[in-house]
N, C-alpha and C. Protein backbone atom coordinates (compact mmCIF):
# COMPACT_ATOMS: atom_id res chain seq x y z
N UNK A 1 -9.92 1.35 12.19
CA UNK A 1 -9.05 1.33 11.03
C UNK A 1 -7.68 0.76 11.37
N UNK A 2 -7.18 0.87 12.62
CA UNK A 2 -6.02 0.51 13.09
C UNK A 2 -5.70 -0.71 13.34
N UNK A 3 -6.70 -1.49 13.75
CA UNK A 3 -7.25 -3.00 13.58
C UNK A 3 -7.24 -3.72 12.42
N UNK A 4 -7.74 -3.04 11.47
CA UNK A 4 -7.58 -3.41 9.33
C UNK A 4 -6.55 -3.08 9.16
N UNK A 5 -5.64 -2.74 9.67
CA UNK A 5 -4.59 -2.37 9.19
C UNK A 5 -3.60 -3.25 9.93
N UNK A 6 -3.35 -3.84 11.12
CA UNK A 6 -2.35 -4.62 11.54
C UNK A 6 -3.06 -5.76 11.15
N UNK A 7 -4.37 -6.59 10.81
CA UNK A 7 -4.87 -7.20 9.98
C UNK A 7 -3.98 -7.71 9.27
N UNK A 8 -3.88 -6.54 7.87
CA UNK A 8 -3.81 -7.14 6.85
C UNK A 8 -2.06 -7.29 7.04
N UNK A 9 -1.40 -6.42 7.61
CA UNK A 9 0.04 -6.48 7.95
C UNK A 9 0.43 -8.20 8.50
N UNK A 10 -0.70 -8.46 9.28
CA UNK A 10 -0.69 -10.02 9.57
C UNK A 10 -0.82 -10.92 8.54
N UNK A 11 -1.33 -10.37 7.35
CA UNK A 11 -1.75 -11.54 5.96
C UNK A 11 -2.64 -12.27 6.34
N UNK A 12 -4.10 -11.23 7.30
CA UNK A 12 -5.13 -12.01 7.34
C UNK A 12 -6.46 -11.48 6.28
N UNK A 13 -5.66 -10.78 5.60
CA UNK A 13 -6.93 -10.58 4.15
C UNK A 13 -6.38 -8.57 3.50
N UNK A 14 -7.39 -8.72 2.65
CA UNK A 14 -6.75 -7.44 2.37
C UNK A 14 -7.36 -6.31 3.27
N UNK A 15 -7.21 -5.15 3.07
CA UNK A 15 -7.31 -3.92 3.61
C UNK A 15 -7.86 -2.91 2.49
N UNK A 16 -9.19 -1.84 2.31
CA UNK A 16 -9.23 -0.59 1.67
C UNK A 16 -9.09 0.48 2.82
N UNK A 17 -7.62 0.96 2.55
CA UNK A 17 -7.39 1.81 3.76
C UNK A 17 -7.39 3.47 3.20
N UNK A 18 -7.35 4.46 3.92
CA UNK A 18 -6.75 5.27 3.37
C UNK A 18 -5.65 5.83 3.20
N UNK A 19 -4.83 6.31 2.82
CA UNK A 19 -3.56 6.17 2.38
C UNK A 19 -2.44 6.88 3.33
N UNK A 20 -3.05 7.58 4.02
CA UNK A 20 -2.40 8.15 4.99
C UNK A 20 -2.18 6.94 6.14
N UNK A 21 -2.91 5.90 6.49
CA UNK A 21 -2.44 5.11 7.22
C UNK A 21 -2.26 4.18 6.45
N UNK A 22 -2.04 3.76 5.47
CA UNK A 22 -1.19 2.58 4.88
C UNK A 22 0.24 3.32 4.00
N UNK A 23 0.48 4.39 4.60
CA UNK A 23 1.77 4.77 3.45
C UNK A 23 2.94 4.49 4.46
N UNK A 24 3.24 4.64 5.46
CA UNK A 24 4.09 3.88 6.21
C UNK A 24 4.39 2.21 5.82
N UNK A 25 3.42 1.73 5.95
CA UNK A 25 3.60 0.18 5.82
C UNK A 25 3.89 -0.33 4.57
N UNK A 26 3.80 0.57 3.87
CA UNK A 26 4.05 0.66 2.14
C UNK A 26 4.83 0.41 1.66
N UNK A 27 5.86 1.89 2.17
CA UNK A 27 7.25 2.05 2.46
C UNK A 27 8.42 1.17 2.53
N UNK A 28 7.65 0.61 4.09
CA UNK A 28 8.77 -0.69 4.53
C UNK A 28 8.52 -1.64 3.65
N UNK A 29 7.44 -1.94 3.14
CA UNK A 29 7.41 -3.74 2.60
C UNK A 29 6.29 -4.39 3.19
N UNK A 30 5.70 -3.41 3.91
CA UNK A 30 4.86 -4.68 4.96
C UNK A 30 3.38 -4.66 4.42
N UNK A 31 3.15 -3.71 3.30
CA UNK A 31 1.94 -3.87 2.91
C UNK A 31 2.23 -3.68 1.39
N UNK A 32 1.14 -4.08 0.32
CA UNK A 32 1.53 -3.56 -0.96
C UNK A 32 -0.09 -3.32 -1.74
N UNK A 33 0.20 -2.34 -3.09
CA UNK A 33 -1.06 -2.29 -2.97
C UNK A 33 -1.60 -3.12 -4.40
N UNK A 34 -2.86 -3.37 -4.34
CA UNK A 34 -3.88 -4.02 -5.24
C UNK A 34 -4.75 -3.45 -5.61
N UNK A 35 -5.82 -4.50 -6.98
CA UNK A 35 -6.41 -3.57 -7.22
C UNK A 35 -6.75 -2.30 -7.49
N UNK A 36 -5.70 -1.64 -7.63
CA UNK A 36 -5.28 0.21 -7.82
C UNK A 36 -6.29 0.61 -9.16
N UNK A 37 -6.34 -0.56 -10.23
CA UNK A 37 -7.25 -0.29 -11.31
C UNK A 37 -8.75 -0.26 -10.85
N UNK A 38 -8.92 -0.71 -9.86
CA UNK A 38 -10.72 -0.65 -9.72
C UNK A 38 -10.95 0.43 -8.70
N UNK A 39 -10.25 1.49 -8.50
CA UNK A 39 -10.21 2.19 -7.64
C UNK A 39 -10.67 3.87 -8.71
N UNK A 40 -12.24 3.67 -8.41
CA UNK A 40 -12.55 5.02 -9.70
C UNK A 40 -12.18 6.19 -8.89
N UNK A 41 -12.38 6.83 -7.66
CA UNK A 41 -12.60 7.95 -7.20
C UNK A 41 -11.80 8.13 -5.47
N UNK A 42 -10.81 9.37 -5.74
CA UNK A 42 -10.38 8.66 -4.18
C UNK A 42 -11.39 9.51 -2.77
N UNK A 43 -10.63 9.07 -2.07
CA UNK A 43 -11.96 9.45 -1.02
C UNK A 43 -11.87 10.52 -0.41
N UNK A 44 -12.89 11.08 0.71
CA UNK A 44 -13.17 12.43 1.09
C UNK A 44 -12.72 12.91 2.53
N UNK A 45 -11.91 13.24 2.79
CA UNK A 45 -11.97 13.76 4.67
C UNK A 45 -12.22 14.96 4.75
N UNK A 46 -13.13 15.22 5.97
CA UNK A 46 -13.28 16.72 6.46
C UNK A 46 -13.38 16.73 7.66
N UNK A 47 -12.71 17.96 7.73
CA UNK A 47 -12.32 18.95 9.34
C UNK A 47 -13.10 19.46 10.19
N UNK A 48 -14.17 19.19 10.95
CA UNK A 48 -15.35 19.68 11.15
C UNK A 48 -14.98 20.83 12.66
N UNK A 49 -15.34 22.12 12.74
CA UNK A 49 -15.16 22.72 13.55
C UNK A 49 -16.35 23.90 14.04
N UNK A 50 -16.65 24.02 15.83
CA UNK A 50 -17.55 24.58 15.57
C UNK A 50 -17.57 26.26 14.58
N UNK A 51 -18.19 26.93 14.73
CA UNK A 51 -18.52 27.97 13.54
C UNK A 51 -17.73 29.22 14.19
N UNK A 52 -17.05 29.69 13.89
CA UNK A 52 -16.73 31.66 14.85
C UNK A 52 -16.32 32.35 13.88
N UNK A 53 -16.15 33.79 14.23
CA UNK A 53 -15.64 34.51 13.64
C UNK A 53 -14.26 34.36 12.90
N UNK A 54 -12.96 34.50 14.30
CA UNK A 54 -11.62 33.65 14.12
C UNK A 54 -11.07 32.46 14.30
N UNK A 55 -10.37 31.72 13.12
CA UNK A 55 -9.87 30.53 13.75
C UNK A 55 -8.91 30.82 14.44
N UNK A 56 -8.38 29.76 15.35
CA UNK A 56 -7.31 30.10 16.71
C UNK A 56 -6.33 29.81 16.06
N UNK A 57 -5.28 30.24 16.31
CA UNK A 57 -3.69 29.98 15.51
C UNK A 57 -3.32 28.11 16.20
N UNK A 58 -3.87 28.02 17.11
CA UNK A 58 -3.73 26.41 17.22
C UNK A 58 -4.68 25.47 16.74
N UNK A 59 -6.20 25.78 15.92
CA UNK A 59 -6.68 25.40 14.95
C UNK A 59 -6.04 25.32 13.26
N UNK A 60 -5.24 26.41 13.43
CA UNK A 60 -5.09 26.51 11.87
C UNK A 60 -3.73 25.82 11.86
N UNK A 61 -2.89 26.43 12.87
CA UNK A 61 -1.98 25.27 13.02
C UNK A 61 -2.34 23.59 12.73
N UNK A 62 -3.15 22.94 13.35
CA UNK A 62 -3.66 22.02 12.90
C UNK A 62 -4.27 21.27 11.74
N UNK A 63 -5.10 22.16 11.07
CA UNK A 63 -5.73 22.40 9.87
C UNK A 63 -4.70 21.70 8.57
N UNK A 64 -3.10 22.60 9.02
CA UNK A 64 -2.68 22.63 8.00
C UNK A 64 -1.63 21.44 8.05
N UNK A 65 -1.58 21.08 9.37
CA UNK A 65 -0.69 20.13 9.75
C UNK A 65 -1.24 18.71 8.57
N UNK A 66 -2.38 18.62 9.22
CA UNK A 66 -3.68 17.50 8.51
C UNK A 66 -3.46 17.02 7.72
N UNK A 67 -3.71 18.76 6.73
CA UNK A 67 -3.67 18.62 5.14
C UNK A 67 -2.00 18.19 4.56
N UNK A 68 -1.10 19.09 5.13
CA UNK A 68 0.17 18.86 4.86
C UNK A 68 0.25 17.25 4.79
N UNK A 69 -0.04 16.19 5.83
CA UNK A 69 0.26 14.98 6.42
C UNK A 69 -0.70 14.05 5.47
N UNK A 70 -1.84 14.44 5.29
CA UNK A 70 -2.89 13.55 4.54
C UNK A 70 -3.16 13.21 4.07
N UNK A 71 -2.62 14.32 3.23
CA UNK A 71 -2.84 14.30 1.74
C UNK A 71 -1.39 14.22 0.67
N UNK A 72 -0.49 13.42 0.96
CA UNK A 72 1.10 13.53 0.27
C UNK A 72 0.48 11.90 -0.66
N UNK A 73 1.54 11.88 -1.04
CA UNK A 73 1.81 10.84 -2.06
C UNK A 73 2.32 9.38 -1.34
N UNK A 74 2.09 8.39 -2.13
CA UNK A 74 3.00 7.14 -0.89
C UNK A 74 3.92 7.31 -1.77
């Protein structure tokens, strides 16, 4: 993804990124977006962890970091 993304920063075609790594480049100027109308449904990430009783306070720490970071607005 990191590759499609200095890509298109190069103006060697477009990019469907997810937004967490194109909201930086957004920002500055260095990317802009398209097509926003053909865009029906946005997309899915998940956290996959093995199964236990407790999560570890440096899992959930994480967890929420993720979500906090991932999921914002550009």
């Amino acid at each position: 993804m990191e590759a499609i993304r200095a890509a298109a920063i190069d103006s060697l075609g477009l990019a469907y990124l997810p937004e967490f790594l194109a909201a930086d480049a957004i920002r500055e100027g260095l990317l802009q977006t398209v097509l926003s109308d053909s865009l029906t449904a946005p997309g899915h990430f998940s956290i996959l962890w093995p199964s236990a009783r407790f999560i570890t306070p440096r899992l959930r720490a994480f967890i929420d970091f993720a979500a906090e970071k991932l999921f914002t607005e550009v």
